[in-house]
PDB file of N, CA and C in Angstrom:
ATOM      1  N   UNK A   1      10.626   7.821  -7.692  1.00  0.00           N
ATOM      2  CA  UNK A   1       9.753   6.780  -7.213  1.00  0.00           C
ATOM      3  C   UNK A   1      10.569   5.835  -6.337  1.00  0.00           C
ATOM      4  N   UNK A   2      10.115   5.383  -4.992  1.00  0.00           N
ATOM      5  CA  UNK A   2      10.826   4.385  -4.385  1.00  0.00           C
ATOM      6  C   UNK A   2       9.327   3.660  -3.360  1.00  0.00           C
ATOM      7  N   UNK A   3      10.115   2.473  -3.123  1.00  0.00           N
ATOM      8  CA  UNK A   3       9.144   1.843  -2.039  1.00  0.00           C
ATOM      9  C   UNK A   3       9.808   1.801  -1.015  1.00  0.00           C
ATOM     10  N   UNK A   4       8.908   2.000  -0.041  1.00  0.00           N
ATOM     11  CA  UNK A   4       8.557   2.165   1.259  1.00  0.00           C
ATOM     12  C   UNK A   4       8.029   1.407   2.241  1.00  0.00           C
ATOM     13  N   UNK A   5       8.049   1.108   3.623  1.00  0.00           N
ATOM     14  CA  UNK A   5       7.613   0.088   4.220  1.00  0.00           C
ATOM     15  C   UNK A   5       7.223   0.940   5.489  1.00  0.00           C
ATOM     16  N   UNK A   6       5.881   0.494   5.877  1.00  0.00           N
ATOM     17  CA  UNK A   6       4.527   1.437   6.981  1.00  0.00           C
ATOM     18  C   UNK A   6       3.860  -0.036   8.510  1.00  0.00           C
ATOM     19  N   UNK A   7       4.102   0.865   9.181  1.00  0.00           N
ATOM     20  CA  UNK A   7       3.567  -0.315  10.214  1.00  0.00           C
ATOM     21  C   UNK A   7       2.863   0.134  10.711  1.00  0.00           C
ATOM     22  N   UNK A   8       1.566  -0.776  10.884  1.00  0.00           N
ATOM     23  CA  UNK A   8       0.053  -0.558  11.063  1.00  0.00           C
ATOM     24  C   UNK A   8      -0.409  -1.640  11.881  1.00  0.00           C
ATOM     25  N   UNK A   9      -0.691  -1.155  13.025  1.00  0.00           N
ATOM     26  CA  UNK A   9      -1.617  -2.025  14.069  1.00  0.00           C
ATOM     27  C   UNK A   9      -0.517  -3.099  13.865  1.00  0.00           C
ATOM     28  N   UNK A  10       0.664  -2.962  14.291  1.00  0.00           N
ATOM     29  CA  UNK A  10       1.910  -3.392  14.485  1.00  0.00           C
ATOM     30  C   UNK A  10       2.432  -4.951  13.262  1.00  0.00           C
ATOM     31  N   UNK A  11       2.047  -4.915  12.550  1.00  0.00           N
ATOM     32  CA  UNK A  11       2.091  -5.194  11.091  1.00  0.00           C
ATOM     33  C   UNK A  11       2.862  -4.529  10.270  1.00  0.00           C
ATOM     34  N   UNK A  12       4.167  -4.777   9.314  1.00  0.00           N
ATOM     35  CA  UNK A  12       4.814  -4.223   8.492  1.00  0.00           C
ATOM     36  C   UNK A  12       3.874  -4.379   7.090  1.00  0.00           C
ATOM     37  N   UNK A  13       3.927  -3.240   6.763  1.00  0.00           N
ATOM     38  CA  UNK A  13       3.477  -3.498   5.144  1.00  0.00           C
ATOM     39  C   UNK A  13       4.802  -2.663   4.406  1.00  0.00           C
ATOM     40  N   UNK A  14       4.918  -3.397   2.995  1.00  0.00           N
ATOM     41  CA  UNK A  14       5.912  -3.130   2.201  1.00  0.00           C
ATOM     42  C   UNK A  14       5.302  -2.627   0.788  1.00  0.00           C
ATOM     43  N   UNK A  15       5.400  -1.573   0.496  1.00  0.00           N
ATOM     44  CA  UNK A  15       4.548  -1.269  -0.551  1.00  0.00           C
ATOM     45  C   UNK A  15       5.862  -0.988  -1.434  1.00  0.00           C
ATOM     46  N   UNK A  16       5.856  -2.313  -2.890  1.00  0.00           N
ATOM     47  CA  UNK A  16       6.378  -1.610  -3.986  1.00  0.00           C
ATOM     48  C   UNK A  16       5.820  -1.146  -4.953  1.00  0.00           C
ATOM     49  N   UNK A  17       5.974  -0.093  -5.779  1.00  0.00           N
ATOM     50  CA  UNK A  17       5.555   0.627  -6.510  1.00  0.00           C
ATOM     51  C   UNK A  17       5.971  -0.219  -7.890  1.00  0.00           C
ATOM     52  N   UNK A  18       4.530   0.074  -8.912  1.00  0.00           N
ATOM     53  CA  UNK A  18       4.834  -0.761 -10.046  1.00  0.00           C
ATOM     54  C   UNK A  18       4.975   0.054 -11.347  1.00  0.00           C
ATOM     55  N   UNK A  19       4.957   1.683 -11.069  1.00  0.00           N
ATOM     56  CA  UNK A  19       4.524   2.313 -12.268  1.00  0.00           C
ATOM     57  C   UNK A  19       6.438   3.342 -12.244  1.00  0.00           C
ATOM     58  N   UNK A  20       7.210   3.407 -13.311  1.00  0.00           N
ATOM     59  CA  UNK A  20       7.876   4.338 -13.373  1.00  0.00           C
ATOM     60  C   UNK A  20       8.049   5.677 -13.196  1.00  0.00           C
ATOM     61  N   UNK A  21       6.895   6.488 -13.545  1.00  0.00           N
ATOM     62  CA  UNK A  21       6.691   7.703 -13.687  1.00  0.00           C
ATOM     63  C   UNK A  21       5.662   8.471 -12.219  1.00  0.00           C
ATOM     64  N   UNK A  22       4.693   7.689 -12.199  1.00  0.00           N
ATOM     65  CA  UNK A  22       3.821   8.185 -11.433  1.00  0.00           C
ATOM     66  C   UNK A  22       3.478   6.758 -10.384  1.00  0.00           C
ATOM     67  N   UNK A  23       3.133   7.346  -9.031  1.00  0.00           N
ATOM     68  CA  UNK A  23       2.851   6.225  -7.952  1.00  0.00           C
ATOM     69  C   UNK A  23       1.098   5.928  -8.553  1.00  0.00           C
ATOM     70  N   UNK A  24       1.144   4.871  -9.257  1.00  0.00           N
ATOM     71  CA  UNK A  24      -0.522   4.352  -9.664  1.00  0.00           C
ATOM     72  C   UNK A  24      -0.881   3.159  -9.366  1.00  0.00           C
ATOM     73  N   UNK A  25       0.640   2.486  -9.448  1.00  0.00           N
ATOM     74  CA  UNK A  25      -0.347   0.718  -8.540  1.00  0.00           C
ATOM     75  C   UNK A  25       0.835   0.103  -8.007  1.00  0.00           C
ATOM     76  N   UNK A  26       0.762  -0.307  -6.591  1.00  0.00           N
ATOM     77  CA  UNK A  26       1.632  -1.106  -5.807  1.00  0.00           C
ATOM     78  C   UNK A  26       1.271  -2.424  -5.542  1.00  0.00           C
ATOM     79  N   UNK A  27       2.595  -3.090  -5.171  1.00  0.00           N
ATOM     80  CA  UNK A  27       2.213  -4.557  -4.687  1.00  0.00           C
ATOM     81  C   UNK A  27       2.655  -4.129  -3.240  1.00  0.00           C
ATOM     82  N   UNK A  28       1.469  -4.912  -2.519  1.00  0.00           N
ATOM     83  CA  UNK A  28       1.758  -4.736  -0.705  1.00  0.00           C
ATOM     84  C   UNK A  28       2.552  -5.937  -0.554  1.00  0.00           C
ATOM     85  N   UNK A  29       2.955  -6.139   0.323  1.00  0.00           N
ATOM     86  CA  UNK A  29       2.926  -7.519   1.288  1.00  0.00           C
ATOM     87  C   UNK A  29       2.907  -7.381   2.805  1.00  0.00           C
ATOM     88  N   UNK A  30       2.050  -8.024   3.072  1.00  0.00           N
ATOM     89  CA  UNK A  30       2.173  -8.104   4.504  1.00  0.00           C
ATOM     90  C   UNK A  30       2.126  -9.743   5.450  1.00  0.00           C
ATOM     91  N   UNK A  31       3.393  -9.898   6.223  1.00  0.00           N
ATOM     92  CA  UNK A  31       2.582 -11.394   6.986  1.00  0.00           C
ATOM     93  C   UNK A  31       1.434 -11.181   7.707  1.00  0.00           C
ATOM     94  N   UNK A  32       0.810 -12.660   7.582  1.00  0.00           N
ATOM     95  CA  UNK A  32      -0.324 -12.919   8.188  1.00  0.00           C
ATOM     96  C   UNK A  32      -0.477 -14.088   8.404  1.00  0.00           C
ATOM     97  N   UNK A  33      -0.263 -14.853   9.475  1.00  0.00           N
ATOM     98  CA  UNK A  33      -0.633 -15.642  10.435  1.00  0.00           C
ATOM     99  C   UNK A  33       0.738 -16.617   9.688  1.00  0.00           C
ATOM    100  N   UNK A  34       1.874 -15.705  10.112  1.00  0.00           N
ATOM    101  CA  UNK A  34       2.987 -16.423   9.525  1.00  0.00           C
ATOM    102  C   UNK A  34       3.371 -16.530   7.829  1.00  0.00           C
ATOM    103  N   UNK A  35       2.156 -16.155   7.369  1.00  0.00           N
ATOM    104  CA  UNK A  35       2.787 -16.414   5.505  1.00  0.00           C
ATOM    105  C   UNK A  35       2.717 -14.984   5.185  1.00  0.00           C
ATOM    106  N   UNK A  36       3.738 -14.982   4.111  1.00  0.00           N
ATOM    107  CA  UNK A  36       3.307 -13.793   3.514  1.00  0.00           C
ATOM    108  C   UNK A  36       3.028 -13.467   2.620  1.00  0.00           C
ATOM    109  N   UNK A  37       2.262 -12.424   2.389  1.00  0.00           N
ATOM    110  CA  UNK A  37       0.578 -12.501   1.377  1.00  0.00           C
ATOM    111  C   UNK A  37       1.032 -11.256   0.613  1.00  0.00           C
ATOM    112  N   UNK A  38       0.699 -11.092  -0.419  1.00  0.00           N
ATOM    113  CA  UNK A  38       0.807  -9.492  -1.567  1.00  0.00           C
ATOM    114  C   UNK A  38      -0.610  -9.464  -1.857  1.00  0.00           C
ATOM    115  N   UNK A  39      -0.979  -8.042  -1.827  1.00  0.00           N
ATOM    116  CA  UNK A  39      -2.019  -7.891  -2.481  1.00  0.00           C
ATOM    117  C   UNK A  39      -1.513  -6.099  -3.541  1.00  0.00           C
ATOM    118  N   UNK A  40      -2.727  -5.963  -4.538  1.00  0.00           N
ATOM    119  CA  UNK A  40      -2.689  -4.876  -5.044  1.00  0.00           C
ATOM    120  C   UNK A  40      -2.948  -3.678  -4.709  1.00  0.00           C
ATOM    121  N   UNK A  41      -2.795  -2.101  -5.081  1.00  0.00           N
ATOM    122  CA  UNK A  41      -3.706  -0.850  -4.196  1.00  0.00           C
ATOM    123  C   UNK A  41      -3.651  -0.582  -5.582  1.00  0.00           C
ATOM    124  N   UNK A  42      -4.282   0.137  -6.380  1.00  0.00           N
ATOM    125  CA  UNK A  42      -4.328   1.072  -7.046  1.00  0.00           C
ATOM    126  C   UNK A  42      -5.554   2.697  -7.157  1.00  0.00           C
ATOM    127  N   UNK A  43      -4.681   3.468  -7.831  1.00  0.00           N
ATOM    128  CA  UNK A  43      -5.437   4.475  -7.196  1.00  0.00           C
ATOM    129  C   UNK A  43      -4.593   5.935  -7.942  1.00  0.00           C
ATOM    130  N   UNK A  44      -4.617   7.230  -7.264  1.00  0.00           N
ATOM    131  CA  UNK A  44      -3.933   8.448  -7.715  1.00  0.00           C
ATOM    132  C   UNK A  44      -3.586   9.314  -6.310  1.00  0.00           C
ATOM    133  N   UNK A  45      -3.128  10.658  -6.904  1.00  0.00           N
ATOM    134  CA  UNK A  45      -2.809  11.383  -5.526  1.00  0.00           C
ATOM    135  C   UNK A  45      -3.955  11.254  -4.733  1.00  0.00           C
ATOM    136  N   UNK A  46      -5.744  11.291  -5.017  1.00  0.00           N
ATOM    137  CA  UNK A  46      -6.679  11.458  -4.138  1.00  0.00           C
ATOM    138  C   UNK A  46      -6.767  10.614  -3.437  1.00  0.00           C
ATOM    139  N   UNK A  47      -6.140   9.095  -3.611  1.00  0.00           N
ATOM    140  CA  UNK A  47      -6.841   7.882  -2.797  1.00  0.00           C
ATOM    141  C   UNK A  47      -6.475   6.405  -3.482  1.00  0.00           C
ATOM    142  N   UNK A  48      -6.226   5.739  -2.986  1.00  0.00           N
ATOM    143  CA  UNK A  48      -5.695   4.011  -3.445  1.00  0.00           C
ATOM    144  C   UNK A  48      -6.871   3.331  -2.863  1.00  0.00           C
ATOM    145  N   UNK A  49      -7.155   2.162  -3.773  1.00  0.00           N
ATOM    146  CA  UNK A  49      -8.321   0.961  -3.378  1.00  0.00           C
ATOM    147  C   UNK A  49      -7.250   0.083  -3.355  1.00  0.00           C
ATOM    148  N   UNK A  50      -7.778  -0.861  -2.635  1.00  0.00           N
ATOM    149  CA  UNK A  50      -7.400  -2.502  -2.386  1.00  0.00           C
ATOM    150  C   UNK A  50      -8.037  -3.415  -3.983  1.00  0.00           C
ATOM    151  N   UNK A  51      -7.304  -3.820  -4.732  1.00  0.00           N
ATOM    152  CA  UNK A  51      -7.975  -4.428  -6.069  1.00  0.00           C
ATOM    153  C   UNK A  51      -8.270  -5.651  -6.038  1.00  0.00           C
ATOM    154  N   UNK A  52      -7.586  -6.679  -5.071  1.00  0.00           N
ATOM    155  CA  UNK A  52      -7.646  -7.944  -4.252  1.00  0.00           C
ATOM    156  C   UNK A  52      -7.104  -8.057  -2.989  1.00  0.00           C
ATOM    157  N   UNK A  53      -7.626  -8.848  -2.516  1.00  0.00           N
ATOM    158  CA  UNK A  53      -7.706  -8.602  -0.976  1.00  0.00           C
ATOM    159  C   UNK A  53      -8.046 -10.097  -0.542  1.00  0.00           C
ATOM    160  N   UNK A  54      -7.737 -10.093   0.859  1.00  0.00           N
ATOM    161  CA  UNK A  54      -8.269 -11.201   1.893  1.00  0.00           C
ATOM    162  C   UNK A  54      -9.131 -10.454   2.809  1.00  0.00           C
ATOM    163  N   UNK A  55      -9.520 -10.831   3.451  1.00  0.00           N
ATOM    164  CA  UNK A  55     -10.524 -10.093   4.629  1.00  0.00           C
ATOM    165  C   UNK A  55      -9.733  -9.682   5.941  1.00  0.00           C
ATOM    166  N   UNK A  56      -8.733 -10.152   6.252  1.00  0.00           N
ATOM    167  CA  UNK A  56      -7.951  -9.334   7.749  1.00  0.00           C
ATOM    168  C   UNK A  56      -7.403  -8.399   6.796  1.00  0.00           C
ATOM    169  N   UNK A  57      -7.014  -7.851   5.846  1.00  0.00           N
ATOM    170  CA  UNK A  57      -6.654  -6.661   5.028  1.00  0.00           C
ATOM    171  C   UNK A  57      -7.484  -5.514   4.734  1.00  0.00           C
ATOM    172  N   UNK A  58      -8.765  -6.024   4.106  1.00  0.00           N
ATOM    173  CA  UNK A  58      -9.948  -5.259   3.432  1.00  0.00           C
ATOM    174  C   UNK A  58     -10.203  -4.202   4.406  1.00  0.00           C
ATOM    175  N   UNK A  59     -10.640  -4.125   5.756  1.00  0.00           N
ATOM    176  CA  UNK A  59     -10.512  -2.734   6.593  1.00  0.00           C
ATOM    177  C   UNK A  59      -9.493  -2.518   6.579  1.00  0.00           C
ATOM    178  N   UNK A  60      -8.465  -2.216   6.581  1.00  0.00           N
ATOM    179  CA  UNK A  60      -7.738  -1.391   6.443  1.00  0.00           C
ATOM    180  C   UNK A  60      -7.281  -0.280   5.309  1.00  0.00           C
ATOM    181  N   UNK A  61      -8.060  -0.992   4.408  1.00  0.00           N
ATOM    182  CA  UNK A  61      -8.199   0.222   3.264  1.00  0.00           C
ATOM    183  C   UNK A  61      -7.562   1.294   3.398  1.00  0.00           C
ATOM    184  N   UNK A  62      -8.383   1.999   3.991  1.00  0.00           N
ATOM    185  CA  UNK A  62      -8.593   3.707   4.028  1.00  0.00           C
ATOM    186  C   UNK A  62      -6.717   4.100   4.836  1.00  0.00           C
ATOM    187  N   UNK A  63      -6.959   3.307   5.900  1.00  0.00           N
ATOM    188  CA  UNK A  63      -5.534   3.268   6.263  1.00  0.00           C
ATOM    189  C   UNK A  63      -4.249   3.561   5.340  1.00  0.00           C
ATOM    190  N   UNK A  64      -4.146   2.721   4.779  1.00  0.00           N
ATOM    191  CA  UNK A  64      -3.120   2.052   3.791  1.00  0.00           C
ATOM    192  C   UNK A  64      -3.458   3.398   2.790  1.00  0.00           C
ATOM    193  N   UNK A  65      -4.399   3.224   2.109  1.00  0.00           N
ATOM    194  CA  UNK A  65      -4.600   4.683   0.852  1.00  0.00           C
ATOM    195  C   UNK A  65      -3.675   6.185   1.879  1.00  0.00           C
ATOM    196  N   UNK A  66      -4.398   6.856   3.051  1.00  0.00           N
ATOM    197  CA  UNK A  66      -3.405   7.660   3.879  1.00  0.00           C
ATOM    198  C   UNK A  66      -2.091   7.494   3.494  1.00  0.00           C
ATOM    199  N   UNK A  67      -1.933   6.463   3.898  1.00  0.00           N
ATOM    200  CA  UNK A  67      -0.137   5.901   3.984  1.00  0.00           C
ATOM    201  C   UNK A  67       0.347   6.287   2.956  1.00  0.00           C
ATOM    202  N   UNK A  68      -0.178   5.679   1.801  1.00  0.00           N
ATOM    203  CA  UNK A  68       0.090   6.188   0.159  1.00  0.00           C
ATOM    204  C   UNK A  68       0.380   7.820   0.013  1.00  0.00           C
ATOM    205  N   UNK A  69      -0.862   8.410   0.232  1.00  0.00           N
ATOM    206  CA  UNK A  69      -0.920   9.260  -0.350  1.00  0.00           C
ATOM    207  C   UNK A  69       0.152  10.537   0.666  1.00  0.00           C
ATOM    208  N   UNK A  70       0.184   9.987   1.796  1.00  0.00           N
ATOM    209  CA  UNK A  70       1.251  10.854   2.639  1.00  0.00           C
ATOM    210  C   UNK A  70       2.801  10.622   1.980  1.00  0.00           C
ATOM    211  N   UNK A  71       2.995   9.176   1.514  1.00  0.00           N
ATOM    212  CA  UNK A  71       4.118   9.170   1.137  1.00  0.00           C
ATOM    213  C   UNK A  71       4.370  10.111  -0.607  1.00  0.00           C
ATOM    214  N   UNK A  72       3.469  10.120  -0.799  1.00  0.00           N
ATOM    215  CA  UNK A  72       3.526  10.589  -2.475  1.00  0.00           C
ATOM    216  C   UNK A  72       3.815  11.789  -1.814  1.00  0.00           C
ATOM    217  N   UNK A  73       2.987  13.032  -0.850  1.00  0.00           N
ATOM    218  CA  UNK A  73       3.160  14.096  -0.362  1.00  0.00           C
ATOM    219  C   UNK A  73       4.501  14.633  -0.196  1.00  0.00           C
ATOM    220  N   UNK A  74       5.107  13.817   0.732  1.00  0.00           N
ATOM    221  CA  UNK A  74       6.881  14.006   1.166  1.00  0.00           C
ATOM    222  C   UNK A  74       7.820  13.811  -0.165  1.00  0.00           C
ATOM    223  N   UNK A  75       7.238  12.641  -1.004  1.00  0.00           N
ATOM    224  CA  UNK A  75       8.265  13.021  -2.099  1.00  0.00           C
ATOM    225  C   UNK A  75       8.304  14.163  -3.656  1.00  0.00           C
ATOM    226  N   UNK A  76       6.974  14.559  -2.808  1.00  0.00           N
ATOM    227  CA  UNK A  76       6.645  15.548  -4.145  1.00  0.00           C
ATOM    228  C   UNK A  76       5.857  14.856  -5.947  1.00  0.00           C
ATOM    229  N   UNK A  77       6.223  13.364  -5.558  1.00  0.00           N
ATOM    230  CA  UNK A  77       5.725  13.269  -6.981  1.00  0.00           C
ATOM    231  C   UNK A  77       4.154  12.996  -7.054  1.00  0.00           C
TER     232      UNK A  77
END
């Protein structure tokens, strides 16, 4: 298990992973409008939700879940 950091619509997001064994719930962070904000994803190999959110985040969902689940892909777990 390791975290990883994804740039989206030129935005860094930093996803750490909170579970030992299996990738099941991360803390994001991303700046936004200068501060920087964490929110939750949780989810499995099929797909991650946003569990709290702000609204310049919330579309990007589906995005971010991809991101996840490509990274789980490359590391095999």
């Amino acid at each position: 298990m390791r975290n990883f950091t994804i740039e989206i619509k030129g935005q860094n997001f930093e996803f750490k992973t909170m579970n030992i064994r299996e990738w099941k719930l991360f803390q994001v962070y991303v700046v936004v409008d200068g501060i920087k904000r964490r929110f939750h994803m949780a989810g499995d190999k099929t797909g991650f939700r946003i569990t709290d959110s702000f609204d310049s985040i919330a579309a990007l969902e589906n995005t971010l879940s991809t991101a996840i689940v490509t990274e789980i892909n490359k590391t095999g777990n």
